[in-house]
Protein backbone atom coordinates (compact mmCIF):
# COMPACT_ATOMS: atom_id res chain seq x y z
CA UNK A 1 21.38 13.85 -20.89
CA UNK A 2 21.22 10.20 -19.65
CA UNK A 3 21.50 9.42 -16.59
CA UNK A 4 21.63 5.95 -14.34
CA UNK A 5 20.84 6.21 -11.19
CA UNK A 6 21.50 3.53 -8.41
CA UNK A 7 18.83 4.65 -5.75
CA UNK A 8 15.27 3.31 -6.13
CA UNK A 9 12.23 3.18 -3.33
CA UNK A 10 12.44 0.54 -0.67
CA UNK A 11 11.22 -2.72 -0.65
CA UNK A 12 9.38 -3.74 -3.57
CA UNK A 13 9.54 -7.77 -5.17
CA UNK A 14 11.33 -8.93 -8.04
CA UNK A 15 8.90 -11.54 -9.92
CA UNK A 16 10.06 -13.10 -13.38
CA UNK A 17 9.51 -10.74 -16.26
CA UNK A 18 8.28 -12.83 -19.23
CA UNK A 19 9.26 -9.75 -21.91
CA UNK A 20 11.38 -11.60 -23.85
CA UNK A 21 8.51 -13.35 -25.55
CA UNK A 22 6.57 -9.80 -26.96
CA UNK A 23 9.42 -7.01 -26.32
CA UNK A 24 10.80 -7.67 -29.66
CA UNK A 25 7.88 -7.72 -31.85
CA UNK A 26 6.65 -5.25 -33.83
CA UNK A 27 3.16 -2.61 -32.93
CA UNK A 28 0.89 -4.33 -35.68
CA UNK A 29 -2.75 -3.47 -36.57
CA UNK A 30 -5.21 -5.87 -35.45
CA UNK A 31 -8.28 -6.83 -37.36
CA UNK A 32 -11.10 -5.04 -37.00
CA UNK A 33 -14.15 -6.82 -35.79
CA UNK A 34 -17.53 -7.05 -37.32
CA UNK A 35 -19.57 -5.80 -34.11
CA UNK A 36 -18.08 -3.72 -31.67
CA UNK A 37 -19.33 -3.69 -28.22
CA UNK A 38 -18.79 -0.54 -26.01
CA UNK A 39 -19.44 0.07 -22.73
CA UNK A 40 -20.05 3.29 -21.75
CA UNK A 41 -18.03 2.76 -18.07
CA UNK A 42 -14.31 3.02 -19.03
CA UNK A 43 -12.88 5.63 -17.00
CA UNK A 44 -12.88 7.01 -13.51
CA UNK A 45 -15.64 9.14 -12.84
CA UNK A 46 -19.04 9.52 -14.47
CA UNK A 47 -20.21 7.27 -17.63
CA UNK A 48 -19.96 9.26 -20.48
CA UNK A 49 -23.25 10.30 -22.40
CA UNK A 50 -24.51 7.96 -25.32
CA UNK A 51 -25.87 10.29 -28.27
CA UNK A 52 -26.60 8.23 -30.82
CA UNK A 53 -29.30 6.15 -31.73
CA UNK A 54 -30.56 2.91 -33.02
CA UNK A 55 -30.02 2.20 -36.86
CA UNK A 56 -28.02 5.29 -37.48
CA UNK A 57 -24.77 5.38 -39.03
CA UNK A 58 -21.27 6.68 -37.95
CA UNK A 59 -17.76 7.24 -39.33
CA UNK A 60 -14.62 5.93 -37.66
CA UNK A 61 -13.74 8.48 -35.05
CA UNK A 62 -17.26 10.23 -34.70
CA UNK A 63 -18.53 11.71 -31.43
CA UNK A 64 -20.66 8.79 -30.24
CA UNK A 65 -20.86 9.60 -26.07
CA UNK A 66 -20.03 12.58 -24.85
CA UNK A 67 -18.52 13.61 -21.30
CA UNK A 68 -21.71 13.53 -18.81
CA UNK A 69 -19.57 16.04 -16.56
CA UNK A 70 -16.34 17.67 -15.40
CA UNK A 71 -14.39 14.04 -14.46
CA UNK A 72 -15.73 12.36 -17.30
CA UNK A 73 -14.28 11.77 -21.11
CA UNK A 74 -16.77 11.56 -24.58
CA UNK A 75 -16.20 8.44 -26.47
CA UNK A 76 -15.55 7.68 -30.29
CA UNK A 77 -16.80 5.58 -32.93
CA UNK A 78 -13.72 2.82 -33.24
CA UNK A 79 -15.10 1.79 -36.72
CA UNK A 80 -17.49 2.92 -39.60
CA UNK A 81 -20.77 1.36 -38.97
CA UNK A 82 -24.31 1.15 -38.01
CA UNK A 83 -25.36 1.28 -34.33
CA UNK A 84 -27.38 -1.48 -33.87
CA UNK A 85 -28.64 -1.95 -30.28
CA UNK A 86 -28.32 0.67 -27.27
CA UNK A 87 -28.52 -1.61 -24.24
CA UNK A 88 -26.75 -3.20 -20.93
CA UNK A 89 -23.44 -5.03 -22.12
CA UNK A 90 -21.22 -7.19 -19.11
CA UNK A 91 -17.93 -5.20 -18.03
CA UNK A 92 -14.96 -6.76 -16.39
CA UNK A 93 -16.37 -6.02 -12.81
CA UNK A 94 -19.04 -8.27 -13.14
CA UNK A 95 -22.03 -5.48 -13.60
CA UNK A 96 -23.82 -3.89 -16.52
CA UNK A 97 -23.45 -0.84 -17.59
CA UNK A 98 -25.34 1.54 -20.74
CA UNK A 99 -23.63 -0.19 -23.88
CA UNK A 100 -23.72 0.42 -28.16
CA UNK A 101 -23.11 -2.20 -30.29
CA UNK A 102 -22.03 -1.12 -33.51
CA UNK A 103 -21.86 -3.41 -36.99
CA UNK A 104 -18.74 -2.01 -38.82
CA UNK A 105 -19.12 -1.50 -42.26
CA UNK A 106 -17.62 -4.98 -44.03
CA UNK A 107 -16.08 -2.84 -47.15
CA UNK A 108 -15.04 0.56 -45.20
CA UNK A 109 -11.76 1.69 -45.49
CA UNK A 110 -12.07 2.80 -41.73
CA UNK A 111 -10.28 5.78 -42.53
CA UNK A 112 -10.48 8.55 -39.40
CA UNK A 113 -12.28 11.43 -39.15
CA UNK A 114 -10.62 14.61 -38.82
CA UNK A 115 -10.96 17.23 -36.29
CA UNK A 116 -10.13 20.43 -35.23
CA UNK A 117 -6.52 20.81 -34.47
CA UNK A 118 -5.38 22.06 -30.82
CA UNK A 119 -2.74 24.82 -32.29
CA UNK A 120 0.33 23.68 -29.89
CA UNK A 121 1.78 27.63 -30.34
CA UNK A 122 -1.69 29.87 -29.88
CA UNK A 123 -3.56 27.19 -27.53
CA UNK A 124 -3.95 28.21 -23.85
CA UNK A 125 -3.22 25.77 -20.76
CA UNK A 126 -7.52 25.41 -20.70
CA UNK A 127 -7.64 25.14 -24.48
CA UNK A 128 -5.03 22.03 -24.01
CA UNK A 129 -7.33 20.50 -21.12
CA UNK A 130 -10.26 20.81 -22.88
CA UNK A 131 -8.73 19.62 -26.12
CA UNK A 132 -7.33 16.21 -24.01
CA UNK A 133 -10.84 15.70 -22.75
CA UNK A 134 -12.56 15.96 -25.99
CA UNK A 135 -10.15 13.51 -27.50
CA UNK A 136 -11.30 10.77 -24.88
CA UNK A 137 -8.09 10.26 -23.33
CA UNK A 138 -7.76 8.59 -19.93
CA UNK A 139 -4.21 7.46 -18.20
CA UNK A 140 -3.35 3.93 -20.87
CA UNK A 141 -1.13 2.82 -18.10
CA UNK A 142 -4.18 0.75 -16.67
CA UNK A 143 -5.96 3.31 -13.98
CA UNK A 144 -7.79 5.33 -16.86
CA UNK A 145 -8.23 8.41 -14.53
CA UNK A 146 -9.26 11.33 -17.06
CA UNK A 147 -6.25 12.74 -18.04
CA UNK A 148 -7.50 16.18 -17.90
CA UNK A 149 -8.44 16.15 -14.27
CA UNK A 150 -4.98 14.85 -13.81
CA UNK A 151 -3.23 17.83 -15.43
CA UNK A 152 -5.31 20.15 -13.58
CA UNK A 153 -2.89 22.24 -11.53
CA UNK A 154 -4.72 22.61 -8.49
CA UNK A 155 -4.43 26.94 -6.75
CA UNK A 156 -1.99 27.68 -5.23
CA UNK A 157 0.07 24.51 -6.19
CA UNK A 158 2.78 24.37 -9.14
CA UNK A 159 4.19 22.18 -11.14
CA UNK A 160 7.95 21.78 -11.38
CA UNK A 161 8.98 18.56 -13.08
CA UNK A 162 6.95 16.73 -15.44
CA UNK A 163 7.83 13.05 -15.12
CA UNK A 164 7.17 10.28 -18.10
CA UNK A 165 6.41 7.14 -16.62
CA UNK A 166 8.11 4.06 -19.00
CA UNK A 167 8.85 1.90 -16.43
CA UNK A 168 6.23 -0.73 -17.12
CA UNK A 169 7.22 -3.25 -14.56
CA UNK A 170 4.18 -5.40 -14.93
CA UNK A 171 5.45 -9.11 -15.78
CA UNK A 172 4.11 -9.77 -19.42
CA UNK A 173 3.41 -6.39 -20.55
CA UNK A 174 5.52 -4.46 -22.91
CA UNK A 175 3.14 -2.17 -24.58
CA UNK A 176 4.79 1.18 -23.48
CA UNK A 177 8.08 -0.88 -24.79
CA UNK A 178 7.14 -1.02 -27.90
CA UNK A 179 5.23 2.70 -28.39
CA UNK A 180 8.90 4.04 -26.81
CA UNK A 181 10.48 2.27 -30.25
CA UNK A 182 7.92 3.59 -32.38
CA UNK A 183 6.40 6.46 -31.08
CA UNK A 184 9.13 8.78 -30.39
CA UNK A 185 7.90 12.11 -32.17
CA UNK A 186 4.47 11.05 -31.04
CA UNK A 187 5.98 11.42 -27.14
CA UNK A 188 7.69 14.00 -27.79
CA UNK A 189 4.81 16.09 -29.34
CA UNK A 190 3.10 15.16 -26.18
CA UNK A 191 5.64 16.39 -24.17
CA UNK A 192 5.22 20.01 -25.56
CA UNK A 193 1.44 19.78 -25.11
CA UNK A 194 2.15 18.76 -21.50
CA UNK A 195 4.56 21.22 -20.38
CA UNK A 196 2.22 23.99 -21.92
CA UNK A 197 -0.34 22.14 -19.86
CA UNK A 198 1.13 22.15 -16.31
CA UNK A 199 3.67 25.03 -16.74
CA UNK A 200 6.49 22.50 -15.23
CA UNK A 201 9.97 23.85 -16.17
CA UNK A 202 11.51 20.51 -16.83
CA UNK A 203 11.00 16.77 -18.16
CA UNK A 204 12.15 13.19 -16.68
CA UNK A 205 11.65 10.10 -19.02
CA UNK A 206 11.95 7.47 -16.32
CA UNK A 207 12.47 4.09 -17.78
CA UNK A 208 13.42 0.44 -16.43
CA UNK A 209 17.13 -1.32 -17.15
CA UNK A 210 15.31 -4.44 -18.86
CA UNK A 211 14.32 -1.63 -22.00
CA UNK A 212 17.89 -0.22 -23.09
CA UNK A 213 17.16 -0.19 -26.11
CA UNK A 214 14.49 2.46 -25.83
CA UNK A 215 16.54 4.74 -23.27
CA UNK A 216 18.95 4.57 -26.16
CA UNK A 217 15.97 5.27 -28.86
CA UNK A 218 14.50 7.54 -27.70
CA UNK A 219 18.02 9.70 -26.56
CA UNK A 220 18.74 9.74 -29.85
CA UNK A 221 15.48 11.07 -31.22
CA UNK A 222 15.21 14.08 -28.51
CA UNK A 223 14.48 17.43 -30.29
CA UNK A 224 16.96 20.01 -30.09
CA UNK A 225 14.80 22.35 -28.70
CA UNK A 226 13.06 20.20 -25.41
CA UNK A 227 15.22 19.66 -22.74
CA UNK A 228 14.43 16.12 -21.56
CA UNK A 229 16.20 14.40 -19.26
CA UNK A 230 16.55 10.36 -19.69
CA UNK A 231 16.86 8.46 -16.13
CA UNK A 232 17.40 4.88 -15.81
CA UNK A 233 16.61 3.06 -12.81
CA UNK A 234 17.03 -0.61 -11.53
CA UNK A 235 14.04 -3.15 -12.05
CA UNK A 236 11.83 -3.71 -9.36
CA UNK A 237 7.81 -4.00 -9.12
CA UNK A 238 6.17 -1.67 -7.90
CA UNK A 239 8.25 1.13 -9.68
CA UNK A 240 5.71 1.83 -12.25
CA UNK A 241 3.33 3.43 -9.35
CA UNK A 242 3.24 7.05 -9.59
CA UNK A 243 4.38 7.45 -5.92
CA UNK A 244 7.45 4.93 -5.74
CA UNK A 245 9.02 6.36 -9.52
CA UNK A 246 8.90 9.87 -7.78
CA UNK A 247 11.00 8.46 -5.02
CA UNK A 248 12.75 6.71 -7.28
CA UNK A 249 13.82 9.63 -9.69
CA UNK A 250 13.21 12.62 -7.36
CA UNK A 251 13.96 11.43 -3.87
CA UNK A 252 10.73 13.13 -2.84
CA UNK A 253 7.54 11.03 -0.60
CA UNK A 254 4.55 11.64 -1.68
CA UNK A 255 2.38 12.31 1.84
CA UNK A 256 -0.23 10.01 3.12
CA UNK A 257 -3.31 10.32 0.97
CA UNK A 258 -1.71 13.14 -0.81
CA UNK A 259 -0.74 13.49 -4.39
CA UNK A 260 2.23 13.90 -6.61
CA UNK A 261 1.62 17.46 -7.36
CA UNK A 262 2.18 18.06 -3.52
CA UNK A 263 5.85 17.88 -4.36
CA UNK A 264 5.29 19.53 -7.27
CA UNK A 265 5.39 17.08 -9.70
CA UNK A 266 3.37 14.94 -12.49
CA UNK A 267 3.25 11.68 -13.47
CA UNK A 268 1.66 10.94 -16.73
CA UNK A 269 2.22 7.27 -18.96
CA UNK A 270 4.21 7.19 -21.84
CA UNK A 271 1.82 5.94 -24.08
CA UNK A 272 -0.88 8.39 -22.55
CA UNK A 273 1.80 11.49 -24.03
CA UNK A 274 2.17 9.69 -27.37
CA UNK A 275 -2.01 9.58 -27.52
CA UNK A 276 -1.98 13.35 -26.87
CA UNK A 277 0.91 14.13 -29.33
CA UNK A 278 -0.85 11.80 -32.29
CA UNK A 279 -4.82 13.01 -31.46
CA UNK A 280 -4.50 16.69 -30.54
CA UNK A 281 -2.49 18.01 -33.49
CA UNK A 282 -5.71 16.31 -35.71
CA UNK A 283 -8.35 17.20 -33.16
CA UNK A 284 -9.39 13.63 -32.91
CA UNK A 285 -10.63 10.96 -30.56
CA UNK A 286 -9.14 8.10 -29.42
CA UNK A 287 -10.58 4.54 -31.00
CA UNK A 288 -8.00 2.17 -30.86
CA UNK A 289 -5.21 1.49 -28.12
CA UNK A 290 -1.71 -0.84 -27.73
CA UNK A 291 -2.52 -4.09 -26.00
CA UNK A 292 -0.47 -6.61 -25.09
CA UNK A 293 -1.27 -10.08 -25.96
CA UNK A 294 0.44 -12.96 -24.18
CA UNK A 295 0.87 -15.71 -21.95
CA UNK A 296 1.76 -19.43 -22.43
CA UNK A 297 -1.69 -20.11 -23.63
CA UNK A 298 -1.42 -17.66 -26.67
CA UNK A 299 -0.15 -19.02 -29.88
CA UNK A 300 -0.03 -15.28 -32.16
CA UNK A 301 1.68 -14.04 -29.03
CA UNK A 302 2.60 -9.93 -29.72
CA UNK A 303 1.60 -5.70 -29.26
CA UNK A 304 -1.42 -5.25 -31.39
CA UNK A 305 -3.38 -1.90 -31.94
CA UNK A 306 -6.65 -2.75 -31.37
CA UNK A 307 -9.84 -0.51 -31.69
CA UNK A 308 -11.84 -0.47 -28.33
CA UNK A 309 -14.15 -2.02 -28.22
CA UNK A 310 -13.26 -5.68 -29.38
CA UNK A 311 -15.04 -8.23 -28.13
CA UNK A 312 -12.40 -10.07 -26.16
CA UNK A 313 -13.75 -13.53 -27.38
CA UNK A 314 -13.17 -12.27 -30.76
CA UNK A 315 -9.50 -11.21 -30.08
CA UNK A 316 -8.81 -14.58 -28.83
CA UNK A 317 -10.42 -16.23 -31.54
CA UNK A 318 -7.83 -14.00 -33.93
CA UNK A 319 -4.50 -14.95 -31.58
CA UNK A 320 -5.07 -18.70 -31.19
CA UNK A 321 -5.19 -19.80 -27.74
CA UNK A 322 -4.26 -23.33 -26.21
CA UNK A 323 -7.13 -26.11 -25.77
CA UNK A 324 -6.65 -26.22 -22.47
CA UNK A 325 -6.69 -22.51 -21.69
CA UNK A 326 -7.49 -21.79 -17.56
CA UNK A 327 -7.68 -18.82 -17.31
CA UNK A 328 -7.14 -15.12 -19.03
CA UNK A 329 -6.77 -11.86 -17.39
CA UNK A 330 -7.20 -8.50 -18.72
CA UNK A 331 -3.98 -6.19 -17.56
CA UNK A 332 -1.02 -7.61 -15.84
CA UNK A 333 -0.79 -10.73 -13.73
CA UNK A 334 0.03 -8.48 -10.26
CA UNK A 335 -2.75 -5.93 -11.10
CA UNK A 336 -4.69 -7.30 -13.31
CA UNK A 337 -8.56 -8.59 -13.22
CA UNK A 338 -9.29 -12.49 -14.01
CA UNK A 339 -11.74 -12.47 -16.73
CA UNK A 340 -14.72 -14.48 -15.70
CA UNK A 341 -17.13 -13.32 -18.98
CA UNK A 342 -15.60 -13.41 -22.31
CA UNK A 343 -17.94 -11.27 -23.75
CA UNK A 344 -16.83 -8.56 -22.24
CA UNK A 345 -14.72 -6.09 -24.58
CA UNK A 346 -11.31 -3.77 -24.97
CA UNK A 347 -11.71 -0.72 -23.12
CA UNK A 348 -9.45 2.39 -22.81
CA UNK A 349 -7.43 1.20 -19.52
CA UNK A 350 -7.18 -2.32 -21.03
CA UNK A 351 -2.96 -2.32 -21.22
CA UNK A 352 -3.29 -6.53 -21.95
CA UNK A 353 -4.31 -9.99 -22.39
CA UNK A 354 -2.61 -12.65 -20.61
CA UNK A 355 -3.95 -16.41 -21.17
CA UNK A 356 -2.62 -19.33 -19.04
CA UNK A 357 -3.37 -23.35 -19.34
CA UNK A 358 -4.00 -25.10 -16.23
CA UNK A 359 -0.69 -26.47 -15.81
CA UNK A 360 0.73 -22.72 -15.54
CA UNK A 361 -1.90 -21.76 -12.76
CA UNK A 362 -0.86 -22.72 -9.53
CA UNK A 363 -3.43 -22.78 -7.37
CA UNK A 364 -2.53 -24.06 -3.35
CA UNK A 365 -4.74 -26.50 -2.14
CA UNK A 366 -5.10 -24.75 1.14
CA UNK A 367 -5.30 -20.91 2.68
CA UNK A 368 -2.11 -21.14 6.23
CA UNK A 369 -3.09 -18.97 9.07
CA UNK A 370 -0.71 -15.66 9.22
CA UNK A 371 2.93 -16.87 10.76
CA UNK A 372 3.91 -13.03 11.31
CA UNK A 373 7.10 -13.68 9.09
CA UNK A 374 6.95 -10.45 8.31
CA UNK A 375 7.44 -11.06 4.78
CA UNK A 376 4.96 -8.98 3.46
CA UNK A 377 6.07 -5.92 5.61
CA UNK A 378 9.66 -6.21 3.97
CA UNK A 379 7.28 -6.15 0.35
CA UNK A 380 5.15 -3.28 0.66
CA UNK A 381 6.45 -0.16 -1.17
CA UNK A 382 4.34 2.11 0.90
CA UNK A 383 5.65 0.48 5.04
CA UNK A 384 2.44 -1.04 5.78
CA UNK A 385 1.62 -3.91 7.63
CA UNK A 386 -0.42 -6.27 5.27
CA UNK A 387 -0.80 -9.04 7.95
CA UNK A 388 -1.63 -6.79 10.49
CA UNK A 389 -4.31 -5.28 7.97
CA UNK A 390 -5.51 -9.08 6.90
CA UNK A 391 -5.84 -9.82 10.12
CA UNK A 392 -8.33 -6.99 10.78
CA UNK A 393 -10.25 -7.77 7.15
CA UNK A 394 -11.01 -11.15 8.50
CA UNK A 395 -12.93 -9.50 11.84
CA UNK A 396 -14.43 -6.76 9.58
CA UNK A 397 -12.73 -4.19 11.79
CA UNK A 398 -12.68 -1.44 8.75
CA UNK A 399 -12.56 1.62 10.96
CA UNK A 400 -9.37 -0.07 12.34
CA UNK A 401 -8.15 -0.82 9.00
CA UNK A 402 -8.57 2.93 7.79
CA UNK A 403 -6.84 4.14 10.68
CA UNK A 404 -4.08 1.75 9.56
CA UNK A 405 -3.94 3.65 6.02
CA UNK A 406 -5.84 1.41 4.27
CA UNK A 407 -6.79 3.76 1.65
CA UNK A 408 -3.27 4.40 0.81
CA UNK A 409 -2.89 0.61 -0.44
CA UNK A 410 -2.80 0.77 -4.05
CA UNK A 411 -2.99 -2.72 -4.64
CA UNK A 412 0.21 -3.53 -5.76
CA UNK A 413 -0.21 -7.58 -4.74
CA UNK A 414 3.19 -7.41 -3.53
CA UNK A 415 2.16 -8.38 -0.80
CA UNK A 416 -0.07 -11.86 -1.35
CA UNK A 417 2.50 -12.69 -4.09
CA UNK A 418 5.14 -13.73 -1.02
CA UNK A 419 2.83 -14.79 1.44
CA UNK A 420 4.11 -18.24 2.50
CA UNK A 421 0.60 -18.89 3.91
CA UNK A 422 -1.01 -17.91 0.85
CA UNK A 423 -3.41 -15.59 2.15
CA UNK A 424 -5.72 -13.51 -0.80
CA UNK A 425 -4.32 -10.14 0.93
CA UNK A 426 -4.83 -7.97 -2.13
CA UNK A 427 -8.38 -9.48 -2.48
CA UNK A 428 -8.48 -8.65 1.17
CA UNK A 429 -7.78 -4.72 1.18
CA UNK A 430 -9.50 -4.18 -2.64
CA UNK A 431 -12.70 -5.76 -0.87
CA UNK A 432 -12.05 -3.72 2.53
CA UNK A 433 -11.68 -0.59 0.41
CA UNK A 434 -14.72 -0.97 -1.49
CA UNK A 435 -16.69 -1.59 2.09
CA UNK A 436 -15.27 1.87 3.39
CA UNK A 437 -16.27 3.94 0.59
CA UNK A 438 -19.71 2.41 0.25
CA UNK A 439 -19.55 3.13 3.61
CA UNK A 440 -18.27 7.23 3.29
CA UNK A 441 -20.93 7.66 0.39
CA UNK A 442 -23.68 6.67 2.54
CA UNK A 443 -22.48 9.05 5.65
CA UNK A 444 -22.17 11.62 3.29
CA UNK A 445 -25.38 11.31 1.95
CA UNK A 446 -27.14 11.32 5.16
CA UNK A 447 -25.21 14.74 6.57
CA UNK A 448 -26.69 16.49 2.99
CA UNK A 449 -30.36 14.63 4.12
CA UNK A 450 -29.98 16.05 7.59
CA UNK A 451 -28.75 19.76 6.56
């Protein structure tokens, strides 16, 4: 059944798009590069495992890392090759972390390794978590939170709607786009792994305006037998968030600091279902991901599948980039990370590319003092008061800051993005945040010391 519905959350921005220049290009296979370098931080939670060793050689899809704990994912070879060094390799936040670099074989056919299947009829609901966390899968829509631990019904909670996020309202991006066109039975495969999974007695494909031609795809393609229910909603940024979609499609809030399943529902990403319908009936591991590449300083602009792993220099070595490229971020251009290192590589969350020449950046010459406008109150999806919280993040009043739900700032940038004065407040609350947890980890650390 499809289904438009008028109502979204409140507030919320409406920046350009920029789709038009990758939304109608095929999903093509990039190349694969002759040293692969992977980190072993690319989830939420603990680092998985390495378990190989120098000078030995692996097969594409391999066990290569395994999961070093509960909220934690193993890792796969990407390529056929030789491991050649096991040491520290850069990451996108600026620290090292346990690397491999493996050599892929120059004449393999990279074919990948089979596994053992997760039966969709006989498998139990911990069979089907266990199965997602040996394949390596983390949430593709950018967060790469485990997607086991996700699925996780927690007691005494259930699970009544299962909601597939397609909204993708990241300017730039149109990954999940593209795997809605050409993934269908992959999705829907997933979606019958997923309602096993959390027991939820019915589906929501939530999807953006701006992609009608994958609401009408994908309503076509719908198996008899699943009852999935297509809803369209208007554009606006931040609907991709797991909390404003709910609202959104569901007309439920999700509480302060609380989580979707506390109104019984689940939010997984579109291309994170087609993952589980494509691995899980093979028993394999993920090794290669959708990535958006574009941006005005991009000449092979498009949605590649790219093994992780991929030395980013390489990748923009492959796509052609402008001679006076300023600077490239990894993800969107509202919640995205500037790229500083370009030896740093594809990982699993890594949902694009974006490169922009100088005369695209605007930078302003000069940081305004806060003229309580009150435009970045009207912006924030979630009612707080940005300047109000800037304000305290420029006295280091963080207690003050929590008490004025700080934590439950998800860094949208809505926020900086209409600042007249333009004040950093993003950079602001993600610096704030990472104060106050240092902050609870220590505390907590000293109450186990002291009992």
């Amino acid at each position: 059944m499809l289904n438009f519905r008028t109502n979204t959350f409140k507030n919320g921005i409406h920046p350009p798009e920029h789709k038009r220049e990758t939304n109608g290009l095929p999903i093509r296979q990039f190349p694969f590069a002759p040293v692969i370098i992977l980190p072993m931080v690319q989830h939420i939670g603990a680092p998985s495992k390495i378990m190989v060793v120098e000078g030995q050689e692996v097969v594409r899809g391999q066990l290569i890392a395994q999961a070093d704990g509960y909220v934690s994912v193993p890792m796969h070879a990407p390529v056929s090759g030789t491991i050649r060094k096991i040491v520290n390799v850069p990451t996108i936040s600026g620290k090292m972390a346990p690397g491999i670099f493996l050599e892929a074989f120059p004449s393999s056919t990279q074919e990948v390794q089979e596994g053992t299947p997760v039966n969709l009829e006989s498998a139990t609901t911990e069979e089907i978590l266990q199965g997602i966390q040996n394949a390596g899968i983390v949430g593709l829509g950018g967060a790469a939170f485990p997607t086991h631990v996700k699925l996780k019904i927690p007691e005494g909670k259930h699970c009544e709607v299962l909601i597939i996020n397609g909204i993708e309202c990241e300017p730039y991006l149109t990954t999940d786009h593209r795997v809605m066109l050409e993934q269908a039975q992959d999705i829907f495969t997933g979606i019958r792994y997923l309602l096993k999974a959390t027991g939820a007695t019915r589906v929501i494909i939530g999807i953006e305006a701006n992609k009608q031609d994958a609401v009408d795809h994908l309503e076509a393609n719908i198996p008899n037998d699943l009852q999935v229910s297509i809803k369209v909603v208007p554009v606006k940024y931040p609907q991709g968030s797991e909390k404003m979609l709910i609202t959104s499609l569901l007309d439920r809030e999700v509480p302060s600091g609380g989580l979707p399943i506390e109104v019984h529902a689940v939010v997984v990403n579109v291309a994170t279902t087609a993952e589980i319908g494509r691995l899980l009936p093979h028993g394999r591991g993920i090794q290669e991901r959708v990535i958006t590449i574009t941006g005005p300083g991009i000449k092979k602009k498009g949605n590649y599948l790219i093994p992780i792993g991929t030395p980013l220099r390489y990748v923009l070595e492959q796509v052609g980039v402008d001679g006076e490229i300023s600077e490239v971020y990894m993800g969107g251009p509202m919640m995205g990370t500037a790229v500083s290192n370009l030896d740093i590589s594809i990982v699993k969350g890594t949902s694009g590319i974006l490169a922009f020449t100088e005369k695209d950046v605007i930078r302003p010459e000069k940081i305004y003092p806060c003229i309580k406008c009150g435009a970045c109150v009207d912006a924030c999806p979630l009612f707080l008061n940005p300047s109000r919280l800037g304000i305290l993040a420029k006295f280091e009043a963080y207690d003050q800051m929590t008490e004025h739900h700080l934590m439950d700032c998800f860094e949208c940038g809505s926020c900086s993005y209409v600042c007249p004065a333009h004040i950093p407040l993003v950079q602001y609350f993600r610096l704030s945040k990472s104060i106050v947890r240092k902050r609870q980890a220590a505390a907590k650390q000293t109450l186990e010391y002291v009992q």
